[in-house]
Protein backbone atom coordinates (compact mmCIF):
# COMPACT_ATOMS: atom_id res chain seq x y z
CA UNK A 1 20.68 114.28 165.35
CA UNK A 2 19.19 114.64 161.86
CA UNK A 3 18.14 118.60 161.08
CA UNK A 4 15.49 119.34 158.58
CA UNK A 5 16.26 122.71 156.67
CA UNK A 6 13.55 124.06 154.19
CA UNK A 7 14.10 126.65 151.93
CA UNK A 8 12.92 130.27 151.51
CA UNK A 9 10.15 129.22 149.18
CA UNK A 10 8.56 127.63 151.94
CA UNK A 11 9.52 130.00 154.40
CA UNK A 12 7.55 132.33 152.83
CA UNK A 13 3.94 130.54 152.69
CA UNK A 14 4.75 129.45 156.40
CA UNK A 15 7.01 129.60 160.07
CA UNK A 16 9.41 126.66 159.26
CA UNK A 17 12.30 126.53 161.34
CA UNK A 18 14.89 124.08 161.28
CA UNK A 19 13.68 121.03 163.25
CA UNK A 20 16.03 118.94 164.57
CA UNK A 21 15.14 115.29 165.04
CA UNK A 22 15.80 111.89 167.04
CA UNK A 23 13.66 109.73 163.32
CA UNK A 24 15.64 107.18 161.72
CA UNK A 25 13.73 107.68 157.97
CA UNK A 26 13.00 110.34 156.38
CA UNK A 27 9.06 109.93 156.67
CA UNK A 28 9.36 110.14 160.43
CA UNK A 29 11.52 113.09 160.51
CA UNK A 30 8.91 114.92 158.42
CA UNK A 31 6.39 113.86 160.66
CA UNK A 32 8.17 115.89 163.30
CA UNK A 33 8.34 118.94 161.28
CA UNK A 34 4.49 118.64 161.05
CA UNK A 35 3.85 118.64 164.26
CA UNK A 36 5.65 121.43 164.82
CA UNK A 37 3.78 123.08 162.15
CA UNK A 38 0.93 121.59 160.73
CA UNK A 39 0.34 123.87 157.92
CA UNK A 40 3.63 122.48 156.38
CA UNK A 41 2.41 119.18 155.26
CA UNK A 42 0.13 120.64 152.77
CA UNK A 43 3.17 122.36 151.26
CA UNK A 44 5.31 119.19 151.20
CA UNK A 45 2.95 116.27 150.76
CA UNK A 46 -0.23 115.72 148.57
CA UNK A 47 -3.58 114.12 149.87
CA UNK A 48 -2.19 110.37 149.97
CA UNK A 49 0.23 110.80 151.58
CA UNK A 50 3.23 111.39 148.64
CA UNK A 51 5.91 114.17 147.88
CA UNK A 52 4.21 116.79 146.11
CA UNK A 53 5.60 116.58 142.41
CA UNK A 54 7.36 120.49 143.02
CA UNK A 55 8.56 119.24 146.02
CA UNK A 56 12.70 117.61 146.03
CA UNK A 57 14.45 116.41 148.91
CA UNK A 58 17.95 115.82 149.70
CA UNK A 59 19.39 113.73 152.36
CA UNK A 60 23.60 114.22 152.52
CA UNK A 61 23.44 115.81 149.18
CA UNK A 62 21.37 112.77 147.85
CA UNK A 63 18.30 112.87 146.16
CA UNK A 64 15.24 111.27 147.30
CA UNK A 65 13.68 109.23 144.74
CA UNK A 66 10.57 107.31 146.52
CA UNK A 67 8.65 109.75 146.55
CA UNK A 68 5.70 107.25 148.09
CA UNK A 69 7.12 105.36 151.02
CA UNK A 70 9.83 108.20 151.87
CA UNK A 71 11.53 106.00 154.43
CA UNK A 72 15.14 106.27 153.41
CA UNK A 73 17.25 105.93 156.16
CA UNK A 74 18.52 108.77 158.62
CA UNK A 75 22.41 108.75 160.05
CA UNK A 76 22.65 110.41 163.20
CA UNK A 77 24.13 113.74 161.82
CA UNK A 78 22.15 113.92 158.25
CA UNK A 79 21.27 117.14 156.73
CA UNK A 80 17.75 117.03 155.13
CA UNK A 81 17.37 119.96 152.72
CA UNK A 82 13.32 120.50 151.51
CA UNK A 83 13.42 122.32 148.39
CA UNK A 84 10.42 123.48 146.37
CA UNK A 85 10.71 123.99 142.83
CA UNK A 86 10.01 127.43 141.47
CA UNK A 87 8.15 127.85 138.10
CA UNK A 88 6.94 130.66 135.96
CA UNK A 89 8.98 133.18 133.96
């Protein structure tokens, strides 16, 4: 079953556990993670719908480079790490 991890960056604006998921693309995965928490999908995507730009994914060590449609495809055992950039000095 794909898992979702999110970093401590996001950890700290809001409750994100890992969410484990039966979603075949990445999009629908996400989608699960919001309804567990809807607060998160301000954090990850912007108001149409797309990645936030200081927002990277990796699926299997993978970038994700759609940042539109984000339905790359899911194996059963991926590993889905949400990362959000840190900026500032």
């Amino acid at each position: 079953m794909p898992t979702l991890i999110f970093t401590q960056q996001l950890r700290r604006f809001t409750d994100v556990p890992e969410v484990n998921s039966a979603a075949t693309d990445l999009r629908a995965a996400l989608e699960d993670a919001f309804r567990i928490n809807p607060q998160l999908r301000g954090y990850i995507l912007d108001e149409q719908g797309h990645l936030r730009r200081h927002v990277v994914i990796f699926i299997d060590g993978r970038r994700v480079h759609d940042r539109v449609a984000l339905n790359d495809p899911l194996s059963l055992n991926s590993s889905i790490h949400v990362l959000q950039a840190l900026s500032g000095g």
